[in-house]
N, C-alpha and C. Protein backbone atom coordinates (compact mmCIF):
# COMPACT_ATOMS: atom_id res chain seq x y z
N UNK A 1 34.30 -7.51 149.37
CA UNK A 1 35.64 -8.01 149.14
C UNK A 1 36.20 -7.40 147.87
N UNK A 2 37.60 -7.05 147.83
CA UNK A 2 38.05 -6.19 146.55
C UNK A 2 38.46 -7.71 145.85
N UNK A 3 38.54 -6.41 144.72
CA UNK A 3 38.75 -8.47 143.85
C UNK A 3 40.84 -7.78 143.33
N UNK A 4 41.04 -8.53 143.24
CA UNK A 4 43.01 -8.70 142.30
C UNK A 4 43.11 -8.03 141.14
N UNK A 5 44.02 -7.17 141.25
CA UNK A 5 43.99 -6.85 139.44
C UNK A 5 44.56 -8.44 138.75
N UNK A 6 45.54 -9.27 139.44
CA UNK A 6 46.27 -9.77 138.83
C UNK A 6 45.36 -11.80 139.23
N UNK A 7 45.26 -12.49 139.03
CA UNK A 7 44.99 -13.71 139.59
C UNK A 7 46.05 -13.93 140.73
N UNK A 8 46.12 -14.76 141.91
CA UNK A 8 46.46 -15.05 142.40
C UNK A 8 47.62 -16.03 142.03
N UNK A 9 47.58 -17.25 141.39
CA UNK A 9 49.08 -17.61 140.12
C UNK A 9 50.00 -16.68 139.68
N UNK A 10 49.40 -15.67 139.24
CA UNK A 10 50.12 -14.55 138.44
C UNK A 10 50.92 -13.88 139.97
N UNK A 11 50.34 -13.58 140.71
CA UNK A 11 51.29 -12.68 141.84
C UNK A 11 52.28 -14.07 142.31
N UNK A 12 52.30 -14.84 142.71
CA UNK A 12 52.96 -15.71 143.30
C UNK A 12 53.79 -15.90 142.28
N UNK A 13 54.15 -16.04 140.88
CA UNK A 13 54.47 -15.99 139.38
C UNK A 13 55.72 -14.89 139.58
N UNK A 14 55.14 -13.44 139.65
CA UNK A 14 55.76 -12.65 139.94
C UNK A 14 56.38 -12.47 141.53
N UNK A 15 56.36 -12.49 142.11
CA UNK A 15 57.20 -12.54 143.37
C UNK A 15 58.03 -13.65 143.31
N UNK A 16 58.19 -14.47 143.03
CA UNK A 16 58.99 -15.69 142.59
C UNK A 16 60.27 -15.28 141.54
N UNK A 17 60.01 -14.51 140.41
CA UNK A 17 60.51 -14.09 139.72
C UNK A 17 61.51 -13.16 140.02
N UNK A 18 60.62 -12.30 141.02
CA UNK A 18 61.73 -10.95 141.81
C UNK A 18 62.95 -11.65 142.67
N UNK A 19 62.00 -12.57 143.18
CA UNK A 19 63.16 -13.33 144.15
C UNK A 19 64.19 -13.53 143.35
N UNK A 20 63.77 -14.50 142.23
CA UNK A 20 65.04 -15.01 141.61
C UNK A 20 65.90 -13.90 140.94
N UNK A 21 65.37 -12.88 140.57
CA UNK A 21 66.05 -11.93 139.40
C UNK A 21 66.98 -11.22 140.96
N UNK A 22 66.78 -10.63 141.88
CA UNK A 22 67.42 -10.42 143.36
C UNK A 22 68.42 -11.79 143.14
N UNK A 23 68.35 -12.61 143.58
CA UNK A 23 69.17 -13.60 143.65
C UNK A 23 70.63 -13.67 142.72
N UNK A 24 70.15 -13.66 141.62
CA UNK A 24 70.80 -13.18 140.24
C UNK A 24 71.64 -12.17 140.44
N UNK A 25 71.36 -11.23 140.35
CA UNK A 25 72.13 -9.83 140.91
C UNK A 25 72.91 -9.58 141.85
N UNK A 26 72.63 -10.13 143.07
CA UNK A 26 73.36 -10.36 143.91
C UNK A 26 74.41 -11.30 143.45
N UNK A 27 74.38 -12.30 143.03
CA UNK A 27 75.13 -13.55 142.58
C UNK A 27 76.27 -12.91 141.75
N UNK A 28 75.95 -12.09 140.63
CA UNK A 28 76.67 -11.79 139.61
C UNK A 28 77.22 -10.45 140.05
N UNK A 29 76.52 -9.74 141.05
CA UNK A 29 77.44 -8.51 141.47
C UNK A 29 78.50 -8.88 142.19
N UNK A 30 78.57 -9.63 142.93
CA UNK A 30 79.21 -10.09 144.14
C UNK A 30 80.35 -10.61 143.62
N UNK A 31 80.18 -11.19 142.32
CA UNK A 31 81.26 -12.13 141.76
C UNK A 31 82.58 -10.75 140.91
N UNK A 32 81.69 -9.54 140.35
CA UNK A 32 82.05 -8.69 139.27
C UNK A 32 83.03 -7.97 140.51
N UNK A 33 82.39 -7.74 141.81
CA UNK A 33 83.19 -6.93 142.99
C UNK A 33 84.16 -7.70 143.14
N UNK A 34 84.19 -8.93 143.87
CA UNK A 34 85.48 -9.63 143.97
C UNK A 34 86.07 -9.42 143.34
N UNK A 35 86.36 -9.61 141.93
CA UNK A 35 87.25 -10.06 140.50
C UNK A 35 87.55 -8.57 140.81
N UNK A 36 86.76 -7.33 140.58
CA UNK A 36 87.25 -5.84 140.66
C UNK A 36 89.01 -6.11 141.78
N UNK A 37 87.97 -6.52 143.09
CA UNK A 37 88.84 -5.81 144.19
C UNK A 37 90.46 -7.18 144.13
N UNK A 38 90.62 -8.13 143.38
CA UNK A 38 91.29 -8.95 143.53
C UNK A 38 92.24 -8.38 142.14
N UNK A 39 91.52 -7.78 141.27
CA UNK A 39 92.62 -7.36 140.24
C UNK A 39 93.06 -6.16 141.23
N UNK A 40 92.91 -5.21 141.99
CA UNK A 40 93.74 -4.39 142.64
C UNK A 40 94.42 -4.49 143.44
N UNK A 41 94.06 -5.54 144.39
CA UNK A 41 94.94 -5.92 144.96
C UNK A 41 96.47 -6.83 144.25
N UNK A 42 95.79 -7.40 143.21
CA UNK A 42 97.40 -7.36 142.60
C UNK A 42 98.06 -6.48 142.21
N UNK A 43 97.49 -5.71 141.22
CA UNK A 43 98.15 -4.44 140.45
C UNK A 43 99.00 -4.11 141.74
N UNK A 44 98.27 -3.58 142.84
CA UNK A 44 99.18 -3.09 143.84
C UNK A 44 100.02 -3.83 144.73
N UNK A 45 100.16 -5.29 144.53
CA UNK A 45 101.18 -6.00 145.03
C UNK A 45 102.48 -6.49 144.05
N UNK A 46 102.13 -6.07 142.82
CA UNK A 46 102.82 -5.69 141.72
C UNK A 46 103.81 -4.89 141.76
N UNK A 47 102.81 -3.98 141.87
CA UNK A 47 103.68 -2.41 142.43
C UNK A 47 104.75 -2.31 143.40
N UNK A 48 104.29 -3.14 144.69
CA UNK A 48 104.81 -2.91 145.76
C UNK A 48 106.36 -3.87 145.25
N UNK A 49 105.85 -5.06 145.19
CA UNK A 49 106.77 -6.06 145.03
C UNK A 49 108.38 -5.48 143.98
N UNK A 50 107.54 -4.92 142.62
CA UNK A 50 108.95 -4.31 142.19
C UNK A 50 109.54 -3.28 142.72
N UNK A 51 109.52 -2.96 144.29
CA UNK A 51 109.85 -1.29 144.47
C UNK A 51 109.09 -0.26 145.05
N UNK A 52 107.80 0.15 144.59
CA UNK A 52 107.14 0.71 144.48
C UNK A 52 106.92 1.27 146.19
N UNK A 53 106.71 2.24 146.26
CA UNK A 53 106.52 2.95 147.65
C UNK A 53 105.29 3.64 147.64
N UNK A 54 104.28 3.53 148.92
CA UNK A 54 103.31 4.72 149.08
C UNK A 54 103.65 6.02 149.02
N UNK A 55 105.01 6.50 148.86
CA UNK A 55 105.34 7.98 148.35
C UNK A 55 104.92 8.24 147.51
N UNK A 56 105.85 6.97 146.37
CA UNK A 56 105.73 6.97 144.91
C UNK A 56 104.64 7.04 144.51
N UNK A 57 103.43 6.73 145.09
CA UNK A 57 101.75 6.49 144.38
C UNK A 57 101.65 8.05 145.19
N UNK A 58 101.84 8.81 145.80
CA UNK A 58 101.50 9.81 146.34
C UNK A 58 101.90 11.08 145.33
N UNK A 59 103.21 10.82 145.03
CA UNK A 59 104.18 11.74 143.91
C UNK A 59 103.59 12.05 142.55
N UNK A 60 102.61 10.63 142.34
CA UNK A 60 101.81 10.62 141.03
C UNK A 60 100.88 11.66 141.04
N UNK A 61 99.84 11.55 142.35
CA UNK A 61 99.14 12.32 142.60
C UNK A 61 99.59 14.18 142.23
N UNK A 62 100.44 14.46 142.76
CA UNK A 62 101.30 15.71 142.37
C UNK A 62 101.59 15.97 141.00
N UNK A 63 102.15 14.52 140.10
CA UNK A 63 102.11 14.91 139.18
C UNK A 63 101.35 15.34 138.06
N UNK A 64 100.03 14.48 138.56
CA UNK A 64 98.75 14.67 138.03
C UNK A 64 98.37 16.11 137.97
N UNK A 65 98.46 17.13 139.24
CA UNK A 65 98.14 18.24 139.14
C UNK A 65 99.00 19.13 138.67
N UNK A 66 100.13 19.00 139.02
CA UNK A 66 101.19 20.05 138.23
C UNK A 66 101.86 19.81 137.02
N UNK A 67 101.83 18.25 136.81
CA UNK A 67 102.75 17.64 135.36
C UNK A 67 104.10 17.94 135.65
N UNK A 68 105.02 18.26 135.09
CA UNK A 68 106.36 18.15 134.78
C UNK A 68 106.60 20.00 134.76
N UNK A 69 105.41 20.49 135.43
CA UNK A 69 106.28 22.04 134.77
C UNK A 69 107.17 22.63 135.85
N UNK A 70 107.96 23.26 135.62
CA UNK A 70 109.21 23.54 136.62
C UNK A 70 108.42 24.42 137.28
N UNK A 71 109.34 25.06 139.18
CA UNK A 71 108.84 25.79 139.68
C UNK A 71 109.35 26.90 139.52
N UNK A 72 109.88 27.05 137.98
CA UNK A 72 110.09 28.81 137.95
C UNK A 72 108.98 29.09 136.42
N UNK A 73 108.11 28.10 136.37
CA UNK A 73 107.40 28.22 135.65
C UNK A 73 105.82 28.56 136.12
N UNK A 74 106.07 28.20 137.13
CA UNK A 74 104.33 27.92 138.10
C UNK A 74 103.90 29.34 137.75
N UNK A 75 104.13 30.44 137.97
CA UNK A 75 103.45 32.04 137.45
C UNK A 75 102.94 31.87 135.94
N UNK A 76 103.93 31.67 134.97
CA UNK A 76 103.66 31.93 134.08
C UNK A 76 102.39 30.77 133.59
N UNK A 77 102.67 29.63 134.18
CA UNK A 77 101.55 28.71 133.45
C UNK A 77 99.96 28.59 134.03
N UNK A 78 100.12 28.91 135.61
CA UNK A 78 98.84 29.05 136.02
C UNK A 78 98.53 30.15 136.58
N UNK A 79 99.07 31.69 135.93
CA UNK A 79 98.62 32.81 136.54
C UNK A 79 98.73 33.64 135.68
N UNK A 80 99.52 33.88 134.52
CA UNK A 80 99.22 35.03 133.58
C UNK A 80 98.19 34.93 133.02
N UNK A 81 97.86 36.26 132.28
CA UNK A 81 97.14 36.02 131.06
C UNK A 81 95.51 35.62 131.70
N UNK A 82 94.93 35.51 130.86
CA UNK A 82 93.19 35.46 131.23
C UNK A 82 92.89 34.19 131.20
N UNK A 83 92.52 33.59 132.64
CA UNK A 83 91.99 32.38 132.71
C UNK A 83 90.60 32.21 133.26
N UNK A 84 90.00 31.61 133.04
CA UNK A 84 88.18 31.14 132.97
C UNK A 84 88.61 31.10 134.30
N UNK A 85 88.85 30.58 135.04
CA UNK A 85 88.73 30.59 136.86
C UNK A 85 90.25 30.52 137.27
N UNK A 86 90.46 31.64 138.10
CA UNK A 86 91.45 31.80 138.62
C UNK A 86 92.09 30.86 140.00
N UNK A 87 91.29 30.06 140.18
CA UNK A 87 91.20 29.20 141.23
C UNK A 87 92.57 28.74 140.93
N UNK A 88 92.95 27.81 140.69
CA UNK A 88 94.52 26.85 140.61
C UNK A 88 95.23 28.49 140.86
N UNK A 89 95.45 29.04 140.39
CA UNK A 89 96.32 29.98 140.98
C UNK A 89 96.35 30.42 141.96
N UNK A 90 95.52 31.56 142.23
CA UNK A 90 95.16 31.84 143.83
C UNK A 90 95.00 31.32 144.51
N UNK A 91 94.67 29.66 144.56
CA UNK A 91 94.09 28.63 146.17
C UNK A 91 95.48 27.70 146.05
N UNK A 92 95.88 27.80 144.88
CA UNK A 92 96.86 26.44 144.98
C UNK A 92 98.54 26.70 144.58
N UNK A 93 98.62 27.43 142.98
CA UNK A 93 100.24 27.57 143.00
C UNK A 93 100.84 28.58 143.57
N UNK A 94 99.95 29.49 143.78
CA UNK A 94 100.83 30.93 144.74
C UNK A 94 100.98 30.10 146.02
N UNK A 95 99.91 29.50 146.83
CA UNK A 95 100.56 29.02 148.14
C UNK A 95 101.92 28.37 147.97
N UNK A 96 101.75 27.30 147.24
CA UNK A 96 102.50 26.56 147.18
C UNK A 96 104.27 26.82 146.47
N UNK A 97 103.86 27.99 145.19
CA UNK A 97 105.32 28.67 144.81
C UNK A 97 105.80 29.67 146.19
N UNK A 98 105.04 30.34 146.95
CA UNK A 98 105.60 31.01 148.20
C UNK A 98 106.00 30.14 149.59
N UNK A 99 105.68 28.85 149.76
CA UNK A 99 106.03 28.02 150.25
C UNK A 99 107.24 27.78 149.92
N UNK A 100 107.54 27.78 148.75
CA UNK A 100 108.53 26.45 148.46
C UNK A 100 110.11 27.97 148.21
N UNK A 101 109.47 29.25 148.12
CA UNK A 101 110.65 30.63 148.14
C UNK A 101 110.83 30.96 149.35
N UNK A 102 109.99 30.17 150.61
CA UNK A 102 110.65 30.51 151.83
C UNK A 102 111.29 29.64 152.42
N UNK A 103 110.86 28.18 152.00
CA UNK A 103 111.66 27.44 152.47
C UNK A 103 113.25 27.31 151.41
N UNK A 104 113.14 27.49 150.45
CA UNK A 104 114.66 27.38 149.87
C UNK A 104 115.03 29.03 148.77
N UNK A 105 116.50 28.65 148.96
CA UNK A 105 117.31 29.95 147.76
C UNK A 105 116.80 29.72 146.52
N UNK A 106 116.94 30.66 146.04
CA UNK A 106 116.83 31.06 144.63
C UNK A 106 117.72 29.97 143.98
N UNK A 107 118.76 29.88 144.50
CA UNK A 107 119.60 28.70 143.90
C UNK A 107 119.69 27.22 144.06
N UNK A 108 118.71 26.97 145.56
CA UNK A 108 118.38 25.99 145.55
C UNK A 108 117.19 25.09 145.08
N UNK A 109 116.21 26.19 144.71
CA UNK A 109 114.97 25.98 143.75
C UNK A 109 115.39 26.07 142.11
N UNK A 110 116.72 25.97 141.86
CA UNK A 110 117.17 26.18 140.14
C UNK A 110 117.32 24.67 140.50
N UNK A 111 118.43 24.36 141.74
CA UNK A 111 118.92 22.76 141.19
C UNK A 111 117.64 21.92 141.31
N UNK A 112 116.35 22.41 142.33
CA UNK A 112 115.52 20.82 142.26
C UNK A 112 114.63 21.35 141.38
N UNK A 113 114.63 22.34 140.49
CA UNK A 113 113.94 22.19 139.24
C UNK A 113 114.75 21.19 138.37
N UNK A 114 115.80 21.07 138.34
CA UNK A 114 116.61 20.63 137.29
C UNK A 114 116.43 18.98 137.80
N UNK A 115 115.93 18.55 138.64
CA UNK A 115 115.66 16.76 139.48
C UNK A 115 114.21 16.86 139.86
N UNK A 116 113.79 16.12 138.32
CA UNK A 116 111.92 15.81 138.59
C UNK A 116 110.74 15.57 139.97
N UNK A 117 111.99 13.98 140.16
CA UNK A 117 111.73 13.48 141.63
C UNK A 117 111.86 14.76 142.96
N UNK A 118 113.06 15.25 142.59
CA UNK A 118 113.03 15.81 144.06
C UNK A 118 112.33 16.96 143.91
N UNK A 119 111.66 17.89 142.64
CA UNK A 119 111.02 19.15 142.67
C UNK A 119 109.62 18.38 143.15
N UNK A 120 109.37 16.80 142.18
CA UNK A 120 107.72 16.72 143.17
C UNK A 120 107.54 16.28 144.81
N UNK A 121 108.81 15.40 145.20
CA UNK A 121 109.07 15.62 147.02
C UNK A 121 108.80 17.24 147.38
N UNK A 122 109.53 18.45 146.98
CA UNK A 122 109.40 19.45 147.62
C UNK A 122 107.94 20.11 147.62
N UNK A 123 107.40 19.89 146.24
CA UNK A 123 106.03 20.59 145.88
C UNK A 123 104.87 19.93 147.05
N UNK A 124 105.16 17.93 147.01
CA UNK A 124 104.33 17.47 147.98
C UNK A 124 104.49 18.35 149.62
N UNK A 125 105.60 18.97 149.48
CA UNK A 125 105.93 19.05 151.18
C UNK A 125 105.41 20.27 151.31
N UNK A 126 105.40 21.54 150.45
CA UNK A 126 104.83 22.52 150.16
C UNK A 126 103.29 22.36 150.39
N UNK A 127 102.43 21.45 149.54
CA UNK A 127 101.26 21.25 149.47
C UNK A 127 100.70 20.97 150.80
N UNK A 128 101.41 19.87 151.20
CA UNK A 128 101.27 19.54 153.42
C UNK A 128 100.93 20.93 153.59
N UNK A 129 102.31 21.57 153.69
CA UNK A 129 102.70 22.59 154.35
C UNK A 129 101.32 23.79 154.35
N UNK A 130 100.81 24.05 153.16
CA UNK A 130 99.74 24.85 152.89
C UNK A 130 97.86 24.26 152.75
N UNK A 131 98.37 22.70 153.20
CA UNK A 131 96.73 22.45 152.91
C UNK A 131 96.07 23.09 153.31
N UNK A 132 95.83 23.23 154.58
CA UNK A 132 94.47 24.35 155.26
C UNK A 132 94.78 25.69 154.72
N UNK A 133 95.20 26.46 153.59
CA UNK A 133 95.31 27.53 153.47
C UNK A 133 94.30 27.25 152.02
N UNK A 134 95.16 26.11 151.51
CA UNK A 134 94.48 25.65 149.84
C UNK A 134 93.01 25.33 150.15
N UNK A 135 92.57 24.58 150.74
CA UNK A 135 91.59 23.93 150.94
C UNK A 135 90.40 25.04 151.47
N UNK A 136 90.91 25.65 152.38
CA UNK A 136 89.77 27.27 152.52
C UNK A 136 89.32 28.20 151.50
N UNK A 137 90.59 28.45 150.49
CA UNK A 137 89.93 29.48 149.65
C UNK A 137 89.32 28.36 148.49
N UNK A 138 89.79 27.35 148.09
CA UNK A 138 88.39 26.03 147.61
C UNK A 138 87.28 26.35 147.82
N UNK A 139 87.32 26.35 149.05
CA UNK A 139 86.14 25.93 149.58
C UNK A 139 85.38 27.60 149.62
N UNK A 140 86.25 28.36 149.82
CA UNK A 140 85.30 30.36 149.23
C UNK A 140 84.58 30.08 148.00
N UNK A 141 85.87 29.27 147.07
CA UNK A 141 85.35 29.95 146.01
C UNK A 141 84.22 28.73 145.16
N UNK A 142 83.48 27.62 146.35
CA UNK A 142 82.49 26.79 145.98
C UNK A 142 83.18 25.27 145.78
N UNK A 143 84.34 25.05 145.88
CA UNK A 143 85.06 23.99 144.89
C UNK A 143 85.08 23.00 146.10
N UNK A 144 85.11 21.68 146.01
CA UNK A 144 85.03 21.37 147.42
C UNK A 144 86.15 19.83 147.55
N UNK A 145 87.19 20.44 146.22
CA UNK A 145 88.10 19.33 146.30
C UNK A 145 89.41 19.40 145.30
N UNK A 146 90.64 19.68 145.34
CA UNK A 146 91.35 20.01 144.49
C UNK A 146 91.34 19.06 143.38
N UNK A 147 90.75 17.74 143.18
CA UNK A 147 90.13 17.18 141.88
C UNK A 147 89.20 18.21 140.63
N UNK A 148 88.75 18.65 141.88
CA UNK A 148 87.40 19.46 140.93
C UNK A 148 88.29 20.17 139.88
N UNK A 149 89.55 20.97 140.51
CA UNK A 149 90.16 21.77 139.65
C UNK A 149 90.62 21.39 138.13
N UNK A 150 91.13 19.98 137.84
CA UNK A 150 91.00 19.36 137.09
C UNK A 150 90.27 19.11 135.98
N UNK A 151 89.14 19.66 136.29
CA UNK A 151 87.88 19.24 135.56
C UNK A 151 87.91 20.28 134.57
């Protein structure tokens, strides 16, 4: 017969313990998730309630990647000059600045530079317009999410 490293008290001691410390965790995770997912759901009934549109949370997104810079700026800010990875340029603002010169004039890309809102509507519609073009050379050049670019 093998003999216990531990006495027999002692294991029952400890398994008792696991239970409870499991118990615990569960208890207090469960509570930390709710409270998480109940503050978002307000924030975003917040949102909604003053106004707020699933565009508008979409537009952010856009702005996040491009900021405020105009589209007669997109060459100069993410393509001259020597950059550590050429990626945002080549996978993302050339599609998207040649998108946005075939769909409108020269003069009609001056006025919705000059209207924040409506240059990030056009850029989002651009971005549609070119995902599977953006998202392939990403994905050439290893990247496997236009977040990453960000980084």
């Amino acid at each position: 017969m093998e003999s216990l490293p531990l006495p027999p008290t002692n294991i029952l001691i400890l398994i008792l313990a696991a239970i409870g410390a499991l118990y615990l965790i569960f208890k207090v995770g469960s509570k930390i998730i709710k409270t998480v997912g109940m503050v978002l759901i307000l924030a975003l009934a917040v949102f909604f309630w003053q106004g707020g549109t699933v565009d508008e949370l979409k537009l952010k997104g856009v702005g996040t990647l491009f900021g405020d810079t105009h589209i007669s700026d997109f060459e100069a800010k993410y393509c001259q000059g020597i950059k550590e990875d050429a990626s945002m340029c080549d996978c993302v603002a050339q599609p998207v600045y040649q998108d946005l010169k075939a769909r409108y004039s020269s003069g009609e890309l001056s006025e919705i530079d000059l209207d924040k809102n409506r240059r990030k509507e056009a850029i989002k519609e651009s971005l549609k317009n070119k995902q599977g073009e953006i998202l392939r050379c990403l994905k050439d050049r290893g990247i496997d999410s236009v977040k990453e670019l960000g980084k």
